[in-house]
N, C-alpha and C. Protein backbone atom coordinates (compact mmCIF):
# COMPACT_ATOMS: atom_id res chain seq x y z
N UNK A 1 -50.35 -196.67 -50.88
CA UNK A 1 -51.57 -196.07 -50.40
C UNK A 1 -51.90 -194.85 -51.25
N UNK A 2 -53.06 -194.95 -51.65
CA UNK A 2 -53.32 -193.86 -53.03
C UNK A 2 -53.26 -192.21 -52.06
N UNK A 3 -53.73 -191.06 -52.53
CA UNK A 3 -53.89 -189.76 -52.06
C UNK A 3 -55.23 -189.50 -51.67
N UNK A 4 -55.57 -189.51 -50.74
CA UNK A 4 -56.94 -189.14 -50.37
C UNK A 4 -57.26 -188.22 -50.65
N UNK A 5 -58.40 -187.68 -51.71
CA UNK A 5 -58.70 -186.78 -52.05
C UNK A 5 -59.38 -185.57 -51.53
N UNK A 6 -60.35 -186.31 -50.39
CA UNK A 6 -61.07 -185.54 -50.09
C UNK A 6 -60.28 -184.46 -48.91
N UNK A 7 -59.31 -185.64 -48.35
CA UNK A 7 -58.62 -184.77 -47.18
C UNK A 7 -57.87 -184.07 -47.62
N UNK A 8 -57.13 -183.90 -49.03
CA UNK A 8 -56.28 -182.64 -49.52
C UNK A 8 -57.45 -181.73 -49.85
N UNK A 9 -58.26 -182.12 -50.58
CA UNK A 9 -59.12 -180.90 -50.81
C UNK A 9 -59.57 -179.78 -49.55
N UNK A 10 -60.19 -180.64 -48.72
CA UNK A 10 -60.48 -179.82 -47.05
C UNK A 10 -59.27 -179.38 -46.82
N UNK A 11 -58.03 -179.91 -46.99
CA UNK A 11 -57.05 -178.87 -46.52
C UNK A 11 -56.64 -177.42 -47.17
N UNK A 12 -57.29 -178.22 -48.63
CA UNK A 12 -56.90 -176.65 -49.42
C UNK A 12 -57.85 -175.84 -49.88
N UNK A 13 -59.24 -176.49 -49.58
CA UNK A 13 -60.26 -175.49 -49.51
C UNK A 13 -60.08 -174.47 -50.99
N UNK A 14 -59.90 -175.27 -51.74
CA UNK A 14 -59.82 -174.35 -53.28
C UNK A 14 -61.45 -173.17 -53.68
N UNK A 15 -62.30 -174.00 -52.94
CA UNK A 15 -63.87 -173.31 -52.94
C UNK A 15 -64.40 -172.69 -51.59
N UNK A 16 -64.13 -171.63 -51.24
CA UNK A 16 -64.60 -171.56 -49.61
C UNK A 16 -65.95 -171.57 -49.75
N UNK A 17 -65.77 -172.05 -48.54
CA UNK A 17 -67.32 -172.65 -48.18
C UNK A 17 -68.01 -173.85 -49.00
N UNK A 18 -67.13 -174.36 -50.18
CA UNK A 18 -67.56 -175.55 -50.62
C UNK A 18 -67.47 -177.01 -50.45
N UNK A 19 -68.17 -177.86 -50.35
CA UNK A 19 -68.44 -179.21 -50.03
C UNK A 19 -67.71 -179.81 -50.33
N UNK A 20 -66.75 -180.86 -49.54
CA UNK A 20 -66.00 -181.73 -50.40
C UNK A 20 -66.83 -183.27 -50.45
N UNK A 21 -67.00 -184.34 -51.66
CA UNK A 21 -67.77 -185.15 -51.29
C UNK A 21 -66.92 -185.91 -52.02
N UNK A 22 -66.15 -186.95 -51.38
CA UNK A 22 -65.09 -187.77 -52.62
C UNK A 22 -64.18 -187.23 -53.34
N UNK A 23 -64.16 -187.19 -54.48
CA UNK A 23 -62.78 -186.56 -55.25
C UNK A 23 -63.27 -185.33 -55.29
N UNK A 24 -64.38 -184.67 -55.17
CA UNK A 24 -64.60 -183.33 -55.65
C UNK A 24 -64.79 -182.47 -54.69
N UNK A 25 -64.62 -180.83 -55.24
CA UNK A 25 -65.21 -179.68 -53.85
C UNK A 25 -66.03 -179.27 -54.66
N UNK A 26 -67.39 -179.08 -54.21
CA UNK A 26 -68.63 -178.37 -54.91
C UNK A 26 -68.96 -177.25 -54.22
N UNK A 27 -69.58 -176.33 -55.06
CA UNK A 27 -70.42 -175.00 -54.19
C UNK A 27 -71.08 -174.25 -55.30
N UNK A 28 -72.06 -173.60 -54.69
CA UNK A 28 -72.94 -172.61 -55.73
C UNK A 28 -72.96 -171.48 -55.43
N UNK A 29 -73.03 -170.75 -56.32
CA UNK A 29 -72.77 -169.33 -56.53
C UNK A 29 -73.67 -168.62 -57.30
N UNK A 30 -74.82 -168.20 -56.34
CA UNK A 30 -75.99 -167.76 -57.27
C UNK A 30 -76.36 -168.67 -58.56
N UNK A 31 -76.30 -168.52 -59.81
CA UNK A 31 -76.61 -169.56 -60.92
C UNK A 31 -75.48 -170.54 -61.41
N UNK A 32 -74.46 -170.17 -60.74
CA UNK A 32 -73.27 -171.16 -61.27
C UNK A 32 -73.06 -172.30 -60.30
N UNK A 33 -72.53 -173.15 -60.86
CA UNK A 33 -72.11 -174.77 -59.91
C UNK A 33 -70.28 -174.26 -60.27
N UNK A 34 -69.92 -174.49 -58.75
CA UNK A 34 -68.04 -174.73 -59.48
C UNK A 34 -67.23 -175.63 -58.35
N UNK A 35 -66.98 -176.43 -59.46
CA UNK A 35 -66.45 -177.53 -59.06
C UNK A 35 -64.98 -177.50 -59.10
N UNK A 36 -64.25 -178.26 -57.88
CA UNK A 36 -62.62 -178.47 -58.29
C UNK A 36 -62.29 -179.47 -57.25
N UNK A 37 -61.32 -180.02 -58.13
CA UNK A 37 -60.88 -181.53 -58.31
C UNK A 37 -59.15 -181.62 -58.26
N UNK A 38 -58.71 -182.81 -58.07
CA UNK A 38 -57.40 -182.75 -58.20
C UNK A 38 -57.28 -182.95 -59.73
N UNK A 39 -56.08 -182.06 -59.75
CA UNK A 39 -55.39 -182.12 -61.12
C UNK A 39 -54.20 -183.69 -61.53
N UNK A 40 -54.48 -184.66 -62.59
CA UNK A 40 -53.63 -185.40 -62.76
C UNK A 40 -52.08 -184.51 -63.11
N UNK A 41 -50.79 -185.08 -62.56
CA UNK A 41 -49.64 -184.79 -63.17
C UNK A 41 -49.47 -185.39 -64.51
N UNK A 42 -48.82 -184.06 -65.07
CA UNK A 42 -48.37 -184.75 -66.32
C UNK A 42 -46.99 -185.64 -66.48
N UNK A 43 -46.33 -186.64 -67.25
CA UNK A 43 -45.79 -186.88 -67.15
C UNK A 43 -45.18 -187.37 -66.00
N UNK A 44 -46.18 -187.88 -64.77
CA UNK A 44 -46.02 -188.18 -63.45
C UNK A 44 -45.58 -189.96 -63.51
N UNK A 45 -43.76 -189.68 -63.26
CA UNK A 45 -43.53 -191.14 -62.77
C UNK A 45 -44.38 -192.23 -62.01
N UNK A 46 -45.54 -191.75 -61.14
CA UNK A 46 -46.14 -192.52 -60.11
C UNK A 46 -47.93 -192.22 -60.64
N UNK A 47 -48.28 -193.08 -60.39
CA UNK A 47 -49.51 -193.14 -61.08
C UNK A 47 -50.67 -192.08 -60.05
N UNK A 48 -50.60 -192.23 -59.07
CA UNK A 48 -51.12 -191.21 -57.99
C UNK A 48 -50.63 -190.22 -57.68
N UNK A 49 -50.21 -189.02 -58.48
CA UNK A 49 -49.61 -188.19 -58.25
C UNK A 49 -50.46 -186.73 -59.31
N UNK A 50 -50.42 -185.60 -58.16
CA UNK A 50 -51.14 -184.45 -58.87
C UNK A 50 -50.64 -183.19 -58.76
N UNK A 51 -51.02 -182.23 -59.45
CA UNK A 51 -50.17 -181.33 -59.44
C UNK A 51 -51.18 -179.90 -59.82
N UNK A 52 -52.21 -179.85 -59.08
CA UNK A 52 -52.47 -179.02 -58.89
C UNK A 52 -54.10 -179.33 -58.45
N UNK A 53 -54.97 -178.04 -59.02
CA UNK A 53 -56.97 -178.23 -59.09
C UNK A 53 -57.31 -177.52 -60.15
N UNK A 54 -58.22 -178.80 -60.38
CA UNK A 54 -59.34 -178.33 -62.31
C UNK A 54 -60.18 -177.94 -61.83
N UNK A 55 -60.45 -176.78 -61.59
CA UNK A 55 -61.83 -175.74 -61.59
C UNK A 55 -62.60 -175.72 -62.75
N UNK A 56 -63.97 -176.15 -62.53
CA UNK A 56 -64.98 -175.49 -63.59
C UNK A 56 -66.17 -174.97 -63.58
N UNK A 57 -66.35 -174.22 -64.06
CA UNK A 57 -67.57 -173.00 -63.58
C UNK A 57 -68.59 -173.92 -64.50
N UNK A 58 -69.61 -173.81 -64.06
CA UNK A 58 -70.88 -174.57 -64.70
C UNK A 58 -72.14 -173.15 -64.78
N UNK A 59 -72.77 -173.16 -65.63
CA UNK A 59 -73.87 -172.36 -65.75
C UNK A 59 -75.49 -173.65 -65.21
N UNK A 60 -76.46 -173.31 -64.46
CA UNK A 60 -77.53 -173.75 -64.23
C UNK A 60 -78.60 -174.13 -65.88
N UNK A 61 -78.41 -172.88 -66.54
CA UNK A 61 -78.59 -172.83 -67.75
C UNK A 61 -78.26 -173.31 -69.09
N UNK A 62 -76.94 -172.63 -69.15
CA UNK A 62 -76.06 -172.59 -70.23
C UNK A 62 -75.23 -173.54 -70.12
N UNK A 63 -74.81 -174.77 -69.23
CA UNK A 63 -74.06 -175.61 -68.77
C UNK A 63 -72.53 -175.42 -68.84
N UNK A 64 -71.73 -175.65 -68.74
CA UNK A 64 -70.00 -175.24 -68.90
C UNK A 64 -69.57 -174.66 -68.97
N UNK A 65 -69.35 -173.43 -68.61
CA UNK A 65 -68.85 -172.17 -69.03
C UNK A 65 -67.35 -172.10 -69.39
N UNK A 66 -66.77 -172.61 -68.79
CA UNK A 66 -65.05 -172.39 -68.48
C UNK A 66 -64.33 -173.71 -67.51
N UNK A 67 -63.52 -173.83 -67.65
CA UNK A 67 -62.50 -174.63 -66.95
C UNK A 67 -61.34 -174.39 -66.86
N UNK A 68 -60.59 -174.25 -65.84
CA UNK A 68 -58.76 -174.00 -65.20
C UNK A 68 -58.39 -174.45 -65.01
N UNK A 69 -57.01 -174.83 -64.80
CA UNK A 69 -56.14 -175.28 -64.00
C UNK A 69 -55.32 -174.52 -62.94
N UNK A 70 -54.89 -174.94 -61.75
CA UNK A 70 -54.28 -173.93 -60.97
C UNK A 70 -53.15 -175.08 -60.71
N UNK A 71 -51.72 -174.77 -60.96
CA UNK A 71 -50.47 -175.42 -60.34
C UNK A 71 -50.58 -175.19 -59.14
N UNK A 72 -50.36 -175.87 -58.40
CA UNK A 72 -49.94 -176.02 -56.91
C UNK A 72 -48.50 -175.17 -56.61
N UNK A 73 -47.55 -175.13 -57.86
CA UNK A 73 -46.14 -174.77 -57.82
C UNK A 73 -45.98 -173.21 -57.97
N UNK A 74 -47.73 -173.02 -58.80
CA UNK A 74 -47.68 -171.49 -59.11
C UNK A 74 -48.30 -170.65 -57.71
N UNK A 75 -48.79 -171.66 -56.77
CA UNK A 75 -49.37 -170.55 -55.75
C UNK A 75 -48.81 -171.17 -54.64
N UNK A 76 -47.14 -171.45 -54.20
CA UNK A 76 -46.73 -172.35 -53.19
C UNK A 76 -47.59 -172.77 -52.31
N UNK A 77 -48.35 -173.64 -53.45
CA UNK A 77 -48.92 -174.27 -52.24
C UNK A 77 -48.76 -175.58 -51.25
N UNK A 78 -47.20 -175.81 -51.81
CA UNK A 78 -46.54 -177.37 -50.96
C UNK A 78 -45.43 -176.30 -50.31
N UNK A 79 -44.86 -177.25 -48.85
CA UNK A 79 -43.90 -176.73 -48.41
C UNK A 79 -42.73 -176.64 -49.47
N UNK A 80 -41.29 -175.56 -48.95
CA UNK A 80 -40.60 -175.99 -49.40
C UNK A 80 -39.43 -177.24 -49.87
N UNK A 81 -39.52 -177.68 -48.87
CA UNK A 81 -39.32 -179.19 -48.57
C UNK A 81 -39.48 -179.94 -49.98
N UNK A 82 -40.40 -180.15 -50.41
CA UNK A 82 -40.80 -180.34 -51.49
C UNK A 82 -40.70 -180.10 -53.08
N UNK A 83 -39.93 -179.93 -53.71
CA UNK A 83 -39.60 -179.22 -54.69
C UNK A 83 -40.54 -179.79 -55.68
N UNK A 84 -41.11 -180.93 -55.90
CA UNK A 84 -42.00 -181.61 -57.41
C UNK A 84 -42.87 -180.51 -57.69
N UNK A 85 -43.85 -179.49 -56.27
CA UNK A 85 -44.94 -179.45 -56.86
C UNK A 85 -45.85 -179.82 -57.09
N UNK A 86 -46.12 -181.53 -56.41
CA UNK A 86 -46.99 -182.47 -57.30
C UNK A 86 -47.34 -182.98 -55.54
N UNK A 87 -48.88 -183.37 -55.03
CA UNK A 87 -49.27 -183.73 -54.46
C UNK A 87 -49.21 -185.27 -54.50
N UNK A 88 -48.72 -186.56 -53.81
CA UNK A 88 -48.81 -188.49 -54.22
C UNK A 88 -48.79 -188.30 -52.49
N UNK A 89 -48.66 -190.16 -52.72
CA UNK A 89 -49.65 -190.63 -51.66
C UNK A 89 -48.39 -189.70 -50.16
N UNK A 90 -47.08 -189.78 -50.13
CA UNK A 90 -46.89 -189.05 -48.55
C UNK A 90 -46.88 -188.02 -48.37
N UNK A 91 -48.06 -186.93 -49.46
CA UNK A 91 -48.08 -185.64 -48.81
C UNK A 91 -49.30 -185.64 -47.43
N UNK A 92 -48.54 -184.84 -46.38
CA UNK A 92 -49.67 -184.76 -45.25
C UNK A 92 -50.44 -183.76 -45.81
N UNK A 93 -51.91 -183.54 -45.72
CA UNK A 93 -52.63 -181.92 -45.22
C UNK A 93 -51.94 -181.02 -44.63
N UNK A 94 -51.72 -181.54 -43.62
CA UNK A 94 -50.69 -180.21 -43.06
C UNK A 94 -49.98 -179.52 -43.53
N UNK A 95 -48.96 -180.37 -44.58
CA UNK A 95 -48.18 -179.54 -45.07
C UNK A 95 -48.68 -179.07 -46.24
N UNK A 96 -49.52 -178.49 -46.48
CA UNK A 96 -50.54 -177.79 -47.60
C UNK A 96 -50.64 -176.65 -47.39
N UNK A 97 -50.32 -175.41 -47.96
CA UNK A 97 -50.88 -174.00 -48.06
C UNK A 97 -51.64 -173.78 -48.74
N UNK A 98 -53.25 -173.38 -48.65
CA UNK A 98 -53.90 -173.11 -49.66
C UNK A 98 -54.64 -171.72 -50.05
N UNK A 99 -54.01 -170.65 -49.18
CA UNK A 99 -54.65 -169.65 -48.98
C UNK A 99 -54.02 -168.63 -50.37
N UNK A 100 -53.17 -168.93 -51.41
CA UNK A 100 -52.86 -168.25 -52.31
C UNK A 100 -53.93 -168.89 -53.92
N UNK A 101 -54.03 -170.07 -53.39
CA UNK A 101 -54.29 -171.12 -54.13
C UNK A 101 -56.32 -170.54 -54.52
N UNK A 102 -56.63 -170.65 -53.16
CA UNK A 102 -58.17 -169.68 -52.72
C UNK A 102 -58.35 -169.11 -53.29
N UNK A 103 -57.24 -168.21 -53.42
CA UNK A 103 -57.58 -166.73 -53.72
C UNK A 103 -57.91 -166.33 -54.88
N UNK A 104 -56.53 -166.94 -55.64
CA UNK A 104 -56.50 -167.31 -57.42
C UNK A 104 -58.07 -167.30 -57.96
N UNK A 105 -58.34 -168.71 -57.11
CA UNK A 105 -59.73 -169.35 -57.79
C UNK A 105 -60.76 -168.16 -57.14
N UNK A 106 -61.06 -167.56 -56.16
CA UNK A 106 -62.14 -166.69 -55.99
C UNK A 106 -62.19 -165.76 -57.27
N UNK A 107 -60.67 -165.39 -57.41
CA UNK A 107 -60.52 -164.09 -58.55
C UNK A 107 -61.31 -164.63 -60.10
N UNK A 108 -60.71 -166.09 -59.86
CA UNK A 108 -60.92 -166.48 -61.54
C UNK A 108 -63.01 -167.18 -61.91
N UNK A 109 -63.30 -166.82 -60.35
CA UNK A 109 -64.54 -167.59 -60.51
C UNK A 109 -65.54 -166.06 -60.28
N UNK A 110 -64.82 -164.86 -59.94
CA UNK A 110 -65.68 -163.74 -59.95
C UNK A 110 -65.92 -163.25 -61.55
N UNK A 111 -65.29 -163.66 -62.17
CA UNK A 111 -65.26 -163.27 -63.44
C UNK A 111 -66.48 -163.82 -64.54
N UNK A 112 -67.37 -164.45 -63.64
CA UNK A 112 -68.43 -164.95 -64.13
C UNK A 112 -69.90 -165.28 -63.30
N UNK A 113 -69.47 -164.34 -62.15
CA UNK A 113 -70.98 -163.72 -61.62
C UNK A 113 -71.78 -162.45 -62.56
């Protein structure tokens, strides 16, 4: 059973207040679009398996501005239980922390209001 995307995303709310619609969380920010997505693992034994969110700031204008990555491992955002780091198909929502994870991305997306 693959990873539902949309329900990790709502759990981890990488964009507050942003939309999740399928694989993606969207939201706007005065002239910017920023989007984030699950991150593929690298080198991931299992083909459904991720390991973090690709943030990218979009300009209305100027189109693309920037793109990130945020590890999941760098802002605990899996229980400990867990040691990979890497989100596949039997992680619950529940066991998701995403409030370090938030935060990161608010910091890294103020940097371009």
């Amino acid at each position: 059973m693959p990873v539902d995307h949309k329900k990790i995303l709502e759990a981890l709310q990488p964009l507050a207040e942003g939309l999740v619609a399928g694989e993606c969380q969207t939201r706007r920010d005065g002239d910017l679009i920023i989007t984030a997505e699950l991150l593929p693992a690298t080198g991931a034994p299992r083909e459904d398996e991720w390991e973090g969110v690709l943030v990218r700031i979009i300009s209305k204008t100027a189109g693309q501005l920037a793109i990130n990555a945020f590890q999941f491992s760098a802002y605990g955002t899996l229980q400990s239980k867990d040691r990979t780091g890497r989100v596949y198909f039997g992680t619950k929502p529940d066991d998701l922390r995403g409030e370090k994870l938030a935060a990161a991305v608010e910091k890294y997306v103020a940097l371009f209001r």
